[in-house]
Structures are given as C-alpha cells and as structure tokens.
Protein backbone atom coordinates (compact mmCIF):
# COMPACT_ATOMS: atom_id res chain seq x y z
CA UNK A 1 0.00 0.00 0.00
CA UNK A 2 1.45 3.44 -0.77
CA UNK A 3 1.89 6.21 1.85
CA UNK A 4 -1.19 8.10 0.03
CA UNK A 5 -3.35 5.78 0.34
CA UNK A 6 -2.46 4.70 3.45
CA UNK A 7 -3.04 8.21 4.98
CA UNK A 8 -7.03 8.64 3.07
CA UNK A 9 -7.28 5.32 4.56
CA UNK A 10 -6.23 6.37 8.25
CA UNK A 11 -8.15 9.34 7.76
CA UNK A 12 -11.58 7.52 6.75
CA UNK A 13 -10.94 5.61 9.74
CA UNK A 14 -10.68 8.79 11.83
CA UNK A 15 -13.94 9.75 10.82
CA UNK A 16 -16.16 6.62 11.14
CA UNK A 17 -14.65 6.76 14.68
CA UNK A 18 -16.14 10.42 15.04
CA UNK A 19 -18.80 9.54 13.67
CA UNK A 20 -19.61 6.72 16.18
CA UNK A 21 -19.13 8.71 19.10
CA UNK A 22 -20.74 11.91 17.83
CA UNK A 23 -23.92 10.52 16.34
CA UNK A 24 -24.08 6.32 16.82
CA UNK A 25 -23.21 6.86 20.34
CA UNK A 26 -23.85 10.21 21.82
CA UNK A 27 -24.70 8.36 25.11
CA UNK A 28 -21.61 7.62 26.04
CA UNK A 29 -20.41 9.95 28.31
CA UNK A 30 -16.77 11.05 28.06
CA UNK A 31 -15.97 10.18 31.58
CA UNK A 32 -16.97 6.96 30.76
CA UNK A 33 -14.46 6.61 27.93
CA UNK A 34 -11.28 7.86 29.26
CA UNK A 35 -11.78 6.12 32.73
CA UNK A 36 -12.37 2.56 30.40
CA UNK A 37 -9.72 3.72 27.43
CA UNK A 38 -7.97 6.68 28.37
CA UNK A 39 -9.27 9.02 25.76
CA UNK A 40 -12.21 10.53 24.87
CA UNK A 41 -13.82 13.04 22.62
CA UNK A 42 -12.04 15.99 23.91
CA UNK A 43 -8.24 14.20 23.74
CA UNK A 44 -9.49 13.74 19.87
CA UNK A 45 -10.46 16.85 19.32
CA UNK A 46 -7.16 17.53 21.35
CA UNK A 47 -5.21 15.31 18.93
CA UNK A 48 -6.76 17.07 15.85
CA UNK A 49 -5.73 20.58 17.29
CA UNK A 50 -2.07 19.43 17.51
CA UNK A 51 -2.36 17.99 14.44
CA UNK A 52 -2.87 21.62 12.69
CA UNK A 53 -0.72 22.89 14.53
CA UNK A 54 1.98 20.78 13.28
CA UNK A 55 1.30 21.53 9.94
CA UNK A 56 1.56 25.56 10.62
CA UNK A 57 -2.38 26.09 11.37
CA UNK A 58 -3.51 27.59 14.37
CA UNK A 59 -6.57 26.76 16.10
CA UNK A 60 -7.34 27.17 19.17
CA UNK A 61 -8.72 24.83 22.06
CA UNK A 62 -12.59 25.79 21.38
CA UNK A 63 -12.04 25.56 17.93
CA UNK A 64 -10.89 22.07 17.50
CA UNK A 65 -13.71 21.21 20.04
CA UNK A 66 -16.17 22.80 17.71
CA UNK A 67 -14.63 21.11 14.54
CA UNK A 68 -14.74 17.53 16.19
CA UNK A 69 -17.91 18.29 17.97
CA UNK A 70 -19.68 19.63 15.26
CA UNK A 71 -20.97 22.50 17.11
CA UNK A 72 -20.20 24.40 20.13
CA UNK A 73 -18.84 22.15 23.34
CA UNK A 74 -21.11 23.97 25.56
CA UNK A 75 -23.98 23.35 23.69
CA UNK A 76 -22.38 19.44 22.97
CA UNK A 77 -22.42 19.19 27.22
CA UNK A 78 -26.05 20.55 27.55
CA UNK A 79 -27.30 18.19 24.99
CA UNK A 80 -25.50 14.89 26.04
CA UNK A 81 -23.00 15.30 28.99
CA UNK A 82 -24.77 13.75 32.05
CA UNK A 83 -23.91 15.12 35.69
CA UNK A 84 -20.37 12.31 36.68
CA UNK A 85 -21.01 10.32 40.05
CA UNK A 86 -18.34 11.05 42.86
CA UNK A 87 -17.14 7.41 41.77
CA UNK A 88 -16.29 8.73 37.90
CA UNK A 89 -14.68 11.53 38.88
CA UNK A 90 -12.00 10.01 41.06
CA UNK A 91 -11.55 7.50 37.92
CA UNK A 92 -11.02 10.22 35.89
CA UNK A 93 -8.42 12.29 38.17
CA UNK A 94 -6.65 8.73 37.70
CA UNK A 95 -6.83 8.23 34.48
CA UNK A 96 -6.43 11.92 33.07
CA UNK A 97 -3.10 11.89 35.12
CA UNK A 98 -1.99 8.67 33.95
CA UNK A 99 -3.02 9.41 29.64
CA UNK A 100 -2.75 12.85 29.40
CA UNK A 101 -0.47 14.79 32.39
CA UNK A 102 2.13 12.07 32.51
CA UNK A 103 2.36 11.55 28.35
CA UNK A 104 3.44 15.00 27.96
C-alpha cells in the first residue's frame, strides 16, 4: 500500500470513529471513555488541534472542540453530557493523570 493511500485510509478511519461517538453513540459519556480507554472526545479533538498545529495552522482549544464536535462544546455538554457520580470523577483524576499529564 502506498503512503497516500495509506493516509485517506487512516483518515476515513478517523472519521467513522467520530462519527460513532458523535452521532451512533452520543450516550456515552466522556468520563466513561477515558476512565475505560484513556481518551475521549475531547483528547481527539485535542489530537486534531495538535495535528494543525503541526502543519503551521492555528486553532485554538474551542475551535478544534467545535470542529470535532460539530458544534459548540457547551452546547455538545447541555445536549448529552450527564452530571459524573463522585465514583467517575475520582476515575477520571486517575486516568487523566496517567493518559494525558504524565504523556506530555
């Protein structure tokens, strides 16, 4: 496979995964994704922001958010984003310091 092809390939990829998580499965909560798999949508939106800027274009933290979400995050939160137990939340101080703090 060439390096071209490859990358539309990768990039397809990429957006079937958005796609899942923005419209198959809007009910998964983020908490719920980076305390099971250490991402979530925000890290890819994240991702996609360093991504640009790697390649000289600068976008900002609510930008990339709004480009991944489709919209903007605050209005993403008030339609999906469910109120995190106690339980969740100290998951997530875990596992935000363990795949994002500590991998930069």
């Amino acid at each position: 496979m060439d390096k071209q092809t490859q990358t539309e390939i990768e990039a397809a990829a990429f957006r079937r995964l958005r796609r899942h998580l923005m419209d198959d499965r809007s009910d998964v909560q983020n908490i719920d994704l980076m305390n099971l798999a250490g991402f979530c949508r925000n890290c890819l939106s994240r991702w996609y922001q360093e991504a640009a800027t790697d390649r000289g274009i600068d976008i900002d933290k609510a930008q990339a958010r709004e480009i991944f979400y489709g919209m903007p995050y605050d209005d993403w939160k008030a339609a999906f984003q469910t109120e995190a137990s106690a339980e969740q939340q100290a998951e997530f101080e875990v596992s935000f310091r363990e795949n994002v703090i500590d991998r930069k």
